[in-house]
N, C-alpha and C. Protein backbone atom coordinates (compact mmCIF):
# COMPACT_ATOMS: atom_id res chain seq x y z
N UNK A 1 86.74 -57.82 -87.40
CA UNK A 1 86.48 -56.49 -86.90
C UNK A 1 84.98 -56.23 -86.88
N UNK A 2 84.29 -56.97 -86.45
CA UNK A 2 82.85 -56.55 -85.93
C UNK A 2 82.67 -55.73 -84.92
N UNK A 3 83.27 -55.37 -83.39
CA UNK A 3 83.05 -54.84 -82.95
C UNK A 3 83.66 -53.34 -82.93
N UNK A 4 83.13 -52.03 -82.58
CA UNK A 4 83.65 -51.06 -82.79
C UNK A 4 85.02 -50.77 -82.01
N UNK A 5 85.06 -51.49 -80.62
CA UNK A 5 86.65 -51.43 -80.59
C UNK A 5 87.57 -52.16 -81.60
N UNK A 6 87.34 -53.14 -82.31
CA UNK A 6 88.23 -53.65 -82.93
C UNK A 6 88.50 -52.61 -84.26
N UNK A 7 87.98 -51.94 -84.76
CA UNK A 7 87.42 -51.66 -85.88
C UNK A 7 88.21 -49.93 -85.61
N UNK A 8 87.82 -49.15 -84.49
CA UNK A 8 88.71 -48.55 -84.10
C UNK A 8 90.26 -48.46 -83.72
N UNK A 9 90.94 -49.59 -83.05
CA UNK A 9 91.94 -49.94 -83.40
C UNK A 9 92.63 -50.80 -84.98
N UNK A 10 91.74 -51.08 -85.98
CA UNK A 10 92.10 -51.56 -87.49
C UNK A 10 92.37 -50.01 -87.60
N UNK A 11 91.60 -49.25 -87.02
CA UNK A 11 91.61 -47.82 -87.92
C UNK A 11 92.66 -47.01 -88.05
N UNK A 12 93.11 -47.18 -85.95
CA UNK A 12 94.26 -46.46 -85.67
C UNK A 12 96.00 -46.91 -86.60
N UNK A 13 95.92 -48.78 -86.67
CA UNK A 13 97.02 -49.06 -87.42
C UNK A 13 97.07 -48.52 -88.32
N UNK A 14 95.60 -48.55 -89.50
CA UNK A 14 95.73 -47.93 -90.53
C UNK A 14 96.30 -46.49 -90.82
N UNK A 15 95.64 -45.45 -90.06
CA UNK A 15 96.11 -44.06 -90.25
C UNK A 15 97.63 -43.91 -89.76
N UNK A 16 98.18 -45.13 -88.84
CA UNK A 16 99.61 -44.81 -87.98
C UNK A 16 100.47 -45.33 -89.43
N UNK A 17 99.99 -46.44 -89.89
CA UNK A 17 100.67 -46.75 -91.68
C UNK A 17 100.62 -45.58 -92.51
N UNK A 18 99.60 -44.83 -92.55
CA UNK A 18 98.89 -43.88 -93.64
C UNK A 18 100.52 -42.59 -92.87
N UNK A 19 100.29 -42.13 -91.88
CA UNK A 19 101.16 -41.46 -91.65
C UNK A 19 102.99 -41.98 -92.01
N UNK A 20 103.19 -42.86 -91.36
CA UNK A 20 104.71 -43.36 -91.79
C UNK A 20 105.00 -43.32 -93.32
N UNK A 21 103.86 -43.87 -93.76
CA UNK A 21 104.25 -44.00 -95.63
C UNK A 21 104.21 -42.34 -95.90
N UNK A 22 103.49 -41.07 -95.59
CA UNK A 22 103.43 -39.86 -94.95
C UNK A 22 104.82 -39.52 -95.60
N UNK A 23 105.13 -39.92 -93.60
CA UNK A 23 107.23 -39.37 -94.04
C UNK A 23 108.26 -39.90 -94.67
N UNK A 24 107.67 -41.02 -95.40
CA UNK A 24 108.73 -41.76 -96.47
C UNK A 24 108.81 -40.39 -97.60
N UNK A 25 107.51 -40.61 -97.97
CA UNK A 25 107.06 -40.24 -99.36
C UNK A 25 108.02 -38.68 -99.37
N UNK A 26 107.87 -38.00 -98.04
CA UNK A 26 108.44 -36.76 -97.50
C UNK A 26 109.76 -36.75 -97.75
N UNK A 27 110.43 -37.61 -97.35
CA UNK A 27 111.80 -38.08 -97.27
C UNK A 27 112.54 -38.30 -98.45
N UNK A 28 111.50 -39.11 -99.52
CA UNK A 28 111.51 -39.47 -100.94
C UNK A 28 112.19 -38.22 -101.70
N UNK A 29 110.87 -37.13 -101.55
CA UNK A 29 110.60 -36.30 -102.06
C UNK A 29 111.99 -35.14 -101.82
N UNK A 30 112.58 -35.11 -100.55
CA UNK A 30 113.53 -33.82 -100.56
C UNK A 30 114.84 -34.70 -101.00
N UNK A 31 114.96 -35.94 -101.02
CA UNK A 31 116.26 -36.52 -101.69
C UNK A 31 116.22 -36.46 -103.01
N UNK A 32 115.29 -36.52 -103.77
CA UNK A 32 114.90 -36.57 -105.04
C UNK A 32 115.59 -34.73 -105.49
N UNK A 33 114.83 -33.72 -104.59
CA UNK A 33 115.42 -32.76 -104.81
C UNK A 33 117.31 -32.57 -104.72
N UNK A 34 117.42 -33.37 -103.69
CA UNK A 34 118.94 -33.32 -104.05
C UNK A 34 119.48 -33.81 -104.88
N UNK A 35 119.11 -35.34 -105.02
CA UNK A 35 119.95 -35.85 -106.76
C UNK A 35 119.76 -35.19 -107.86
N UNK A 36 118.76 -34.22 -107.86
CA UNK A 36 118.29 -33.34 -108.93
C UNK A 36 119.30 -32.31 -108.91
N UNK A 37 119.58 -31.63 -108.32
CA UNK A 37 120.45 -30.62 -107.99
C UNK A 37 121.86 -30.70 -107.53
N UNK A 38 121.68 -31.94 -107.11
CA UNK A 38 123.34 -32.37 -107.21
C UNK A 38 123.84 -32.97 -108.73
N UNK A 39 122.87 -33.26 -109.59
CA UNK A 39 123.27 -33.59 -110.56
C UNK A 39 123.65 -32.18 -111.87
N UNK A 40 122.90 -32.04 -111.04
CA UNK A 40 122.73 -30.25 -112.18
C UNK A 40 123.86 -29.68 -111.74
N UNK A 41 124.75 -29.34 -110.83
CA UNK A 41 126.11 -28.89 -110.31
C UNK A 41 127.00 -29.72 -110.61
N UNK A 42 126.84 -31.10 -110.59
CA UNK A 42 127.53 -31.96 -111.18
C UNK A 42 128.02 -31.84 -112.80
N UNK A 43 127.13 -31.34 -113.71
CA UNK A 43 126.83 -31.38 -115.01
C UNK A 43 127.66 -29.59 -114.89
N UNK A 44 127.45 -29.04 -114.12
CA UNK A 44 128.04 -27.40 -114.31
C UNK A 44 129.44 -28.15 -114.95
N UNK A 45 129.95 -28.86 -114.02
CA UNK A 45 131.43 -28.71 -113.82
C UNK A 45 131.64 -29.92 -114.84
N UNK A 46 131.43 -30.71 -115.78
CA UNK A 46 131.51 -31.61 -116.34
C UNK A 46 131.59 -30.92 -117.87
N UNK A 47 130.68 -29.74 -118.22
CA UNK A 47 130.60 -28.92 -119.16
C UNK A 47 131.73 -28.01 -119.13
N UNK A 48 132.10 -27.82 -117.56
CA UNK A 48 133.44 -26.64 -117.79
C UNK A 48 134.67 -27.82 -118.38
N UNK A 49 134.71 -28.49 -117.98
CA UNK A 49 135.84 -29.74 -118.27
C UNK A 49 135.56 -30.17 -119.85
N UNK A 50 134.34 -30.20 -120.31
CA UNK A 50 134.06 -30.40 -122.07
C UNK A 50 135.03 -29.07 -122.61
N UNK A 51 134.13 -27.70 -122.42
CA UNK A 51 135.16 -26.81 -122.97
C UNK A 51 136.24 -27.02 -122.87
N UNK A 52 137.44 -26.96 -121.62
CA UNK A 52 138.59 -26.60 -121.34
C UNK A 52 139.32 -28.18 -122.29
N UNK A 53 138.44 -29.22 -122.36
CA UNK A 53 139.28 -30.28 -123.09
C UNK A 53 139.32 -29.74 -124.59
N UNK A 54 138.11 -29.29 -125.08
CA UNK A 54 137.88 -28.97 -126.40
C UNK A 54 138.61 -27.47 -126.79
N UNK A 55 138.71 -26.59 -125.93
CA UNK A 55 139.93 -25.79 -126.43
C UNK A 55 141.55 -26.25 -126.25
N UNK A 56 141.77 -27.33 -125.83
CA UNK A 56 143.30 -27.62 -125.69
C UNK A 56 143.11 -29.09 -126.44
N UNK A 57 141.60 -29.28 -127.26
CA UNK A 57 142.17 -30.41 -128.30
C UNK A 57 142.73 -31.84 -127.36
N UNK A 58 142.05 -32.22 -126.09
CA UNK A 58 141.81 -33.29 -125.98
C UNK A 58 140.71 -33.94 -126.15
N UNK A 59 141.03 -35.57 -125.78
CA UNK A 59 139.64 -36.32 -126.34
C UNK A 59 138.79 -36.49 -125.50
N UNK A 60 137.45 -36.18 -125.88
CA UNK A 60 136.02 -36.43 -124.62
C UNK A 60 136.30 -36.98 -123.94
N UNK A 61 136.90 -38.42 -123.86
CA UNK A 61 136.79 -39.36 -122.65
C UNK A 61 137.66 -39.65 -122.16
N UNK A 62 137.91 -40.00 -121.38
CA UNK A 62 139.52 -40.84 -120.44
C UNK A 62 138.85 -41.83 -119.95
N UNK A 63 139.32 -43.08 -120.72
CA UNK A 63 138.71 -44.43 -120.23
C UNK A 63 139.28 -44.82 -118.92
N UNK A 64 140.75 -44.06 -118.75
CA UNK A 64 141.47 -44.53 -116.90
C UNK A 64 140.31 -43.93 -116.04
N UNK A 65 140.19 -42.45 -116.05
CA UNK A 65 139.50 -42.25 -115.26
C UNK A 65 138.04 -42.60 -115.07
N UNK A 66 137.54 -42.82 -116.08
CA UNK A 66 136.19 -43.61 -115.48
C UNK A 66 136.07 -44.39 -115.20
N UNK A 67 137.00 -45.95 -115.48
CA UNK A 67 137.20 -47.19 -114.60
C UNK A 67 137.60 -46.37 -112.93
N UNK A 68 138.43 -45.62 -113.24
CA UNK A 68 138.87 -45.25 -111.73
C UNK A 68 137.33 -45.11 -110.53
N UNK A 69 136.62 -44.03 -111.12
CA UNK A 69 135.49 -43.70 -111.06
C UNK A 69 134.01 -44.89 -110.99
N UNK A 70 134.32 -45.48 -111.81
CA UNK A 70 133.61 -46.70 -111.76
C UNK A 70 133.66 -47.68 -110.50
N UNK A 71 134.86 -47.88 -110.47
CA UNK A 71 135.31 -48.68 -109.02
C UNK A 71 135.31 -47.88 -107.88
N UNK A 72 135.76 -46.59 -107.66
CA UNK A 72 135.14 -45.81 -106.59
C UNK A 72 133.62 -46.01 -106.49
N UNK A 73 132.80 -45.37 -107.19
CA UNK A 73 131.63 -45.68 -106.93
C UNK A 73 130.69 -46.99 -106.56
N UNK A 74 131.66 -48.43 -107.02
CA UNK A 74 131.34 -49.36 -105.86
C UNK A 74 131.53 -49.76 -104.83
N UNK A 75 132.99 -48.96 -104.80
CA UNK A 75 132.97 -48.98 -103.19
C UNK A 75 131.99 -48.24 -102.65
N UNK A 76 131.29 -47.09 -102.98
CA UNK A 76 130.85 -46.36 -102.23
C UNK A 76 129.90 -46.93 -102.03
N UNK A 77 129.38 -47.72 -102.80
CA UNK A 77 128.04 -48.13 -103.22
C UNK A 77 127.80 -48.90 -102.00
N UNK A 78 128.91 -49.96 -101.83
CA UNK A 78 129.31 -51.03 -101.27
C UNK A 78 128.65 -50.26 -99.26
N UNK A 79 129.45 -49.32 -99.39
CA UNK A 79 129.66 -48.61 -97.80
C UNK A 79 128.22 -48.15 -97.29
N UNK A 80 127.43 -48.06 -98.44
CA UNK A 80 126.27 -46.86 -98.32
C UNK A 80 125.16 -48.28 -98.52
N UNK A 81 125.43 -49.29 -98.54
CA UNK A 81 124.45 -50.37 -98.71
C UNK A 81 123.65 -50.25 -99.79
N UNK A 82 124.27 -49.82 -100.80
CA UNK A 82 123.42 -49.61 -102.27
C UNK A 82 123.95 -51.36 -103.08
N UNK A 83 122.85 -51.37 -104.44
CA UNK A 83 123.44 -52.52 -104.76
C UNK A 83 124.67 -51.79 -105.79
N UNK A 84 125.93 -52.53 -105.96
CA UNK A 84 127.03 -52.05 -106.65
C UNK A 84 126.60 -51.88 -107.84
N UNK A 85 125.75 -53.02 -108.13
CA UNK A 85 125.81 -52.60 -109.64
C UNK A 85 124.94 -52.05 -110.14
N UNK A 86 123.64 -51.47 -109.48
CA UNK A 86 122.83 -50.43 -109.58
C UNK A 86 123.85 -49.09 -110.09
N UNK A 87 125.08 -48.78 -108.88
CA UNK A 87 125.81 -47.45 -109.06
C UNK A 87 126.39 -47.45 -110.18
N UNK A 88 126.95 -48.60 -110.55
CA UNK A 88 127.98 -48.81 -111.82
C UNK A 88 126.92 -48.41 -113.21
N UNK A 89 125.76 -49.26 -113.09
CA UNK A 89 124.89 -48.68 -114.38
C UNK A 89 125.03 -47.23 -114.21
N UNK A 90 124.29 -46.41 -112.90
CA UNK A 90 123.81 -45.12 -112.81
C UNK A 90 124.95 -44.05 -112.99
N UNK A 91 126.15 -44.51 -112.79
CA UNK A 91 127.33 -43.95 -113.19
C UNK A 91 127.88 -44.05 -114.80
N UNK A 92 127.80 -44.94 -115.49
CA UNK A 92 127.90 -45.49 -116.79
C UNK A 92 127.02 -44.72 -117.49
N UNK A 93 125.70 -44.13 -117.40
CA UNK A 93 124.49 -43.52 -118.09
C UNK A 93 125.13 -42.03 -117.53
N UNK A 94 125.28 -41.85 -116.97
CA UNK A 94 125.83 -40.53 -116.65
C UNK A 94 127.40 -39.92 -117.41
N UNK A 95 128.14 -41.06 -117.42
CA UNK A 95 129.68 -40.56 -118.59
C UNK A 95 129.22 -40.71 -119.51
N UNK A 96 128.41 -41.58 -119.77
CA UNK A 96 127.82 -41.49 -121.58
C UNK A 96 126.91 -39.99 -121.58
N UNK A 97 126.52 -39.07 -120.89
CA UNK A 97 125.92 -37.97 -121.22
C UNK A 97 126.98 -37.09 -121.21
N UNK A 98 127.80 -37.05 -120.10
CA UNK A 98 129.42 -36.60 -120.44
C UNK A 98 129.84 -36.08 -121.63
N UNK A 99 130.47 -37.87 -122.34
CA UNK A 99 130.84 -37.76 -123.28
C UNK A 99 130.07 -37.22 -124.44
N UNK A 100 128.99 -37.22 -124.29
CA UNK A 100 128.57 -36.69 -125.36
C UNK A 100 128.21 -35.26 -125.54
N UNK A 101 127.85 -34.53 -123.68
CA UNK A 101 128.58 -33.05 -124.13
C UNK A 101 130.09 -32.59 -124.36
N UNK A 102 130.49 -33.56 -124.21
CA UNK A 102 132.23 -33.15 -124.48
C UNK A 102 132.30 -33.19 -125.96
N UNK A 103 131.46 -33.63 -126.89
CA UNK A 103 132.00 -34.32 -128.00
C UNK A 103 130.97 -32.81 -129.15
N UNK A 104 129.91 -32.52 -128.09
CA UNK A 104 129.66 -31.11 -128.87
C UNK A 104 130.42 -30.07 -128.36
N UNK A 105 130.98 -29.67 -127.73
CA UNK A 105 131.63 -28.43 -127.24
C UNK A 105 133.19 -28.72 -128.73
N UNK A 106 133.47 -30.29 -129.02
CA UNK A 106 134.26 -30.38 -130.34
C UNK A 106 134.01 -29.98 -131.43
N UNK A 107 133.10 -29.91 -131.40
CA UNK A 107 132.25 -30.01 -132.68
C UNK A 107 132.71 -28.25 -133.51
């Protein structure tokens, strides 16, 4: 890039990169807001289900349904081109927070 046309077009790729990485980061950023907030509505209703187990004296967890849950979520995983077992961890860290508000609402 010695000459100023070349140097002008290095420039233009650059800023046309600088922009695209732009609307990733954009894109990043309002999904991030949704897993945030889908998780937080998620957690509403996971806490109503701690109480309602803990006043009728069942146990925090149901190991059927989270295998159930477990394997749904690789399929989904599967459909949505995620890696499966990325979902299976990110689902697994998530019933373990579950269970463990279920296990204070026992308390």
């Amino acid at each position: 890039m010695n000459n100023p046309q070349e140097r002008a077009a290095g420039g233009d790729t650059v800023e046309r990169a600088a922009d695209i990485l732009k609307d990733h980061r954009a894109s990043i950023d309002r999904l991030d807001a949704i897993l945030v907030y889908t998780l937080g509505e998620r957690f509403k209703h996971t806490q109503a289900v701690g109480k309602l187990k803990a006043e009728h004296d069942l146990p925090p967890s149901d190991p059927d349904r989270e295998a159930n849950q477990i394997a749904r979520l690789e399929d989904l995983a599967k459909e949505a081109d995620l890696d499966p077992e990325f979902a299976k961890k990110f689902l697994n860290f998530i019933i373990a927070e579950v269970i463990q508000h279920h296990k204070s609402h026992q308390s």
